[in-house]
Protein backbone atom coordinates (compact mmCIF):
# COMPACT_ATOMS: atom_id res chain seq x y z
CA UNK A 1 104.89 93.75 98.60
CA UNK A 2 102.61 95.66 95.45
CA UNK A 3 105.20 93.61 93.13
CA UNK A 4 104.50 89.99 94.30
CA UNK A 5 102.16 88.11 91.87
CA UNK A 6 102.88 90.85 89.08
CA UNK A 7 104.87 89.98 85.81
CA UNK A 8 106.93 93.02 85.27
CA UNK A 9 111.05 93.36 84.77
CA UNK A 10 112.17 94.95 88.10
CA UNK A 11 115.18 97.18 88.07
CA UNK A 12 117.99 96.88 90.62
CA UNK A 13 117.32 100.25 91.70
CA UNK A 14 113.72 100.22 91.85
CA UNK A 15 113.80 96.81 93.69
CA UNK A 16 116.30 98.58 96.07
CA UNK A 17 113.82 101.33 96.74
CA UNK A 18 111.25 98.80 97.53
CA UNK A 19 113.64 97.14 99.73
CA UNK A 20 114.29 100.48 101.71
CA UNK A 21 110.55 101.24 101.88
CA UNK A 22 109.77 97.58 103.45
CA UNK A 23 113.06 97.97 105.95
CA UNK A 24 111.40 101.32 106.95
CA UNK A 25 108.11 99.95 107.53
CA UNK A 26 109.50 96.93 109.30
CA UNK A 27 111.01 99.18 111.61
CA UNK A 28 108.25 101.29 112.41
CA UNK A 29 106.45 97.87 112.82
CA UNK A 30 108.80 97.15 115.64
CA UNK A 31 109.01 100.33 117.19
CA UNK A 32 105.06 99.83 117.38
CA UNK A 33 105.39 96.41 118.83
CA UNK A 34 107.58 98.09 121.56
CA UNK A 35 105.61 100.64 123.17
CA UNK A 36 102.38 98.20 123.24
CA UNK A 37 101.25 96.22 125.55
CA UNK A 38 102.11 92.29 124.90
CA UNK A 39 99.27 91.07 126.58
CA UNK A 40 97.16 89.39 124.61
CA UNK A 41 97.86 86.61 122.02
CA UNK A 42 97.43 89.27 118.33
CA UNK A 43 100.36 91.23 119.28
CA UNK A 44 102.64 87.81 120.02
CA UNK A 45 101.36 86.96 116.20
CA UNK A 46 102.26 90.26 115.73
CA UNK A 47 106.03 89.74 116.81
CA UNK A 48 106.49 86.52 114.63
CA UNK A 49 105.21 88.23 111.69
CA UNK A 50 107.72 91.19 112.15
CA UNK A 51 110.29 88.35 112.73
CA UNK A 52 109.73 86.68 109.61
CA UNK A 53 109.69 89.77 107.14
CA UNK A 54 112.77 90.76 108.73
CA UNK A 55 114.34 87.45 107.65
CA UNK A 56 112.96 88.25 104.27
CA UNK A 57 114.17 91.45 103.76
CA UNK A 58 117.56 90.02 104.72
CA UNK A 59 117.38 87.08 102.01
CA UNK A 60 116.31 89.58 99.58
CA UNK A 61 118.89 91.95 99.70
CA UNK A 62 122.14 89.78 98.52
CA UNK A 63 120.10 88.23 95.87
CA UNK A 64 118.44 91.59 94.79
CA UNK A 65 120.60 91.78 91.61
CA UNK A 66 119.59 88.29 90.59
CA UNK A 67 115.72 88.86 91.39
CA UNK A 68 115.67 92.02 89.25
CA UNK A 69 116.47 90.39 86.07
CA UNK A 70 113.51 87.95 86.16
């Protein structure tokens, strides 16, 4: 996420890295998510959010090679 909106070559591996970092986060996101309370309407916003940026990560990483030679 520090890359978007910057104009800078991005390497395969350092994109791959970032990729990694995100998936970790995304996961801890979710393990979050699942050990509190869904009561209240933030934490259903919550869910959708972690939803999306999972589908994300997953269109990112077969076009990684392609995005790192903008």
């Amino acid at each position: 996420m520090q890359e978007i909106g910057q104009a800078s070559q991005t390497g395969p591996d350092l994109l791959d890295t970032q990729i990694d970092e995100a998936a970790a986060e995304l996961d801890q996101g979710r393990q979050h998510e699942r050990i509190t309370p869904q009561s209240s309407r933030p934490y259903a916003l919550q869910g959708t959010l972690l939803s999306d940026v999972g589908r994300l990560l997953a269109d990112l990483r077969p076009g990684r090679q392609s995005i790192a030679g903008w």
